[in-house]
Protein backbone atom coordinates (compact mmCIF):
# COMPACT_ATOMS: atom_id res chain seq x y z
CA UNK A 1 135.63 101.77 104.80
CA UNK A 2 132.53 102.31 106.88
CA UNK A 3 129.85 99.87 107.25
CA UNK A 4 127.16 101.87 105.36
CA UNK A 5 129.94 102.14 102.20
CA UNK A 6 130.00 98.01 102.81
CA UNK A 7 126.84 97.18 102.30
CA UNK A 8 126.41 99.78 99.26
CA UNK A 9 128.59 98.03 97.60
CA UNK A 10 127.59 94.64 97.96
CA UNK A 11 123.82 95.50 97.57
CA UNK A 12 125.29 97.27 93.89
CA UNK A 13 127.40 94.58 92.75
CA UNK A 14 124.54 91.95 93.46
CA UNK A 15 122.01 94.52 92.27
CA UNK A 16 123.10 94.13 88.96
CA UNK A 17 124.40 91.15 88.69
CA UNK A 18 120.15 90.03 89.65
CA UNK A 19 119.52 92.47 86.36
CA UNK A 20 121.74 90.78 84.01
CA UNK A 21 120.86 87.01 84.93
CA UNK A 22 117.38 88.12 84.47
CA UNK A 23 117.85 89.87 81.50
CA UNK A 24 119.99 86.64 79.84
CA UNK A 25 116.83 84.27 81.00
CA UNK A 26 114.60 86.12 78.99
CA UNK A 27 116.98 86.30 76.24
CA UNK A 28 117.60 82.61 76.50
CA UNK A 29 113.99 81.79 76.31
CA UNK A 30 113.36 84.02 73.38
CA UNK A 31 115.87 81.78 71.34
CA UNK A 32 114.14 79.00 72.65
CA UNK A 33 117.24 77.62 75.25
CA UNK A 34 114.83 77.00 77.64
CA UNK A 35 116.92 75.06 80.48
CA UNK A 36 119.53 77.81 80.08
CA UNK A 37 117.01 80.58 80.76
CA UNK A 38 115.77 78.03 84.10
CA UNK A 39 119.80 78.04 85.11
CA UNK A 40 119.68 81.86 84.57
CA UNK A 41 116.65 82.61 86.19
CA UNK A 42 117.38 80.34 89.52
CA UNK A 43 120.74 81.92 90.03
CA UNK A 44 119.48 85.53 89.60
CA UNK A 45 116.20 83.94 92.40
CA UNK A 46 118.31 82.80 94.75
CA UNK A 47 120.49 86.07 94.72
CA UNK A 48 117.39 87.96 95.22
CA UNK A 49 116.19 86.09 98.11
CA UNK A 50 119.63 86.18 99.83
CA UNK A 51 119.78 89.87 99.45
CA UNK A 52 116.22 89.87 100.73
CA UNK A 53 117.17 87.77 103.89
CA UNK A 54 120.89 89.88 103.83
CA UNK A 55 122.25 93.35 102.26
CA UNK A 56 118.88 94.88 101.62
CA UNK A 57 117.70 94.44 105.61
CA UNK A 58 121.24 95.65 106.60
CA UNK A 59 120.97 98.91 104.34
CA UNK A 60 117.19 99.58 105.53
CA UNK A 61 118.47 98.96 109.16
CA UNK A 62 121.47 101.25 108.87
CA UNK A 63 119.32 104.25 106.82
CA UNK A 64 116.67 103.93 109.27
CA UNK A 65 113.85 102.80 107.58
CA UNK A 66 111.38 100.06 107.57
CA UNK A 67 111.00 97.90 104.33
CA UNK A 68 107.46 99.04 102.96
CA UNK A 69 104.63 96.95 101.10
CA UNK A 70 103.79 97.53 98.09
CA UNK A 71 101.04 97.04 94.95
CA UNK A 72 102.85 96.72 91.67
CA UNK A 73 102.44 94.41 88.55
CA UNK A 74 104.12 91.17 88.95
CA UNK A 75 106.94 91.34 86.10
CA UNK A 76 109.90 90.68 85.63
CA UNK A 77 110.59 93.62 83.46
CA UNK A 78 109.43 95.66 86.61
CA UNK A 79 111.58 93.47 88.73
CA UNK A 80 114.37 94.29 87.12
CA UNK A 81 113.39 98.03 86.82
CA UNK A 82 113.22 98.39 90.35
CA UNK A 83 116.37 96.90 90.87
CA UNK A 84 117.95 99.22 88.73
CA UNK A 85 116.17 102.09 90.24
CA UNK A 86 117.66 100.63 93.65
CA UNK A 87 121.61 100.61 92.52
CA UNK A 88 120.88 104.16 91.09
CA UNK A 89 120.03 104.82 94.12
CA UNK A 90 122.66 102.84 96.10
CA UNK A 91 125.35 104.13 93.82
CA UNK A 92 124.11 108.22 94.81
CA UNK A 93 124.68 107.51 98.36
CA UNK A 94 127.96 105.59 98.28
CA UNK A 95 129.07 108.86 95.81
CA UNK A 96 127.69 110.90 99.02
CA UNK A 97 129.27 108.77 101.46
CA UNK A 98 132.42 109.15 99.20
CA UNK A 99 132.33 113.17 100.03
CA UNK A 100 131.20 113.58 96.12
CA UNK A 101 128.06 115.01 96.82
CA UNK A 102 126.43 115.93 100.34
CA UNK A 103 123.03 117.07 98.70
CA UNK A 104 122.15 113.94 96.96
CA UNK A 105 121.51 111.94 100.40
CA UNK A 106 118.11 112.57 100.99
CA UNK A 107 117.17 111.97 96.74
CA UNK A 108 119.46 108.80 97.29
CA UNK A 109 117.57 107.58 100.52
CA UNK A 110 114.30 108.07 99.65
CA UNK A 111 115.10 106.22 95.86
CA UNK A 112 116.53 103.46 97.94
CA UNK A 113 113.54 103.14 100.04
CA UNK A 114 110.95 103.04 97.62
CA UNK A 115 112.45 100.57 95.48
CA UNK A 116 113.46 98.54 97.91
CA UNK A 117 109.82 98.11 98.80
CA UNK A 118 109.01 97.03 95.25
CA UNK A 119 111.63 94.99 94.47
CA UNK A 120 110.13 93.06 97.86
CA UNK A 121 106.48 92.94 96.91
CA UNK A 122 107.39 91.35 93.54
CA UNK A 123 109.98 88.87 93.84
CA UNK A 124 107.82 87.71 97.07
CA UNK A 125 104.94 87.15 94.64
CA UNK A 126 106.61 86.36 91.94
CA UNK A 127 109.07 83.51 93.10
CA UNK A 128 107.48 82.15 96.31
């Protein structure tokens, strides 16, 4: 398996596994468990920030592009949009790297990129 393949899947698998603890916190508050929604919402934080510090840098480094800043609304909703917009993404090019599709590369790349720069800008304002 080549590097690139590698980190696609670990930036996936930890992709979503970011959308569903933040998707049970806000569950959890809405029935009013509020320390299970904290528990929740501190594992899905410290994923984030690891894949901030890890995977993510790694992918942008191996694609060839440079992280970019961003202006969005700081929610969680969006959060968790972006980071579902960024394993769409993720999963195209590991289907491409896969020999499944050579044309979907550049559509994969550039839906990497740009939520990669999103999911940046708001879980650094959001969380820090």
């Amino acid at each position: 398996m080549s590097e690139l393949m590698k980190i696609l899947s670990e930036c996936i698998e930890l992709s979503f596994d970011m959308m569903k603890n933040f998707s049970l916190s806000e569950y959890s508050i809405n029935e009013g468990e509020v320390k299970q929604s904290m528990e929740q919402l501190k594992r899905a934080t410290a994923t984030l920030k690891t894949c901030q510090k890890d995977c993510f840098l790694e992918l942008a480094e191996e694609l060839g592009f440079e992280i970019e800043e961003v202006d969005e609304d700081l929610d969680k909703f969006n959060l968790m949009s972006f980071l579902s917009e960024f394993g769409v993404g993720a999963t195209m090019l590991l289907k491409v790297e896969l020999g499944e599709d050579v044309e979907l590369k550049n559509i994969a790349i550039n839906k990497i990129k740009n939520s990669l720069g999103k999911v940046y800008y708001l879980s650094n304002h959001m969380f820090d």
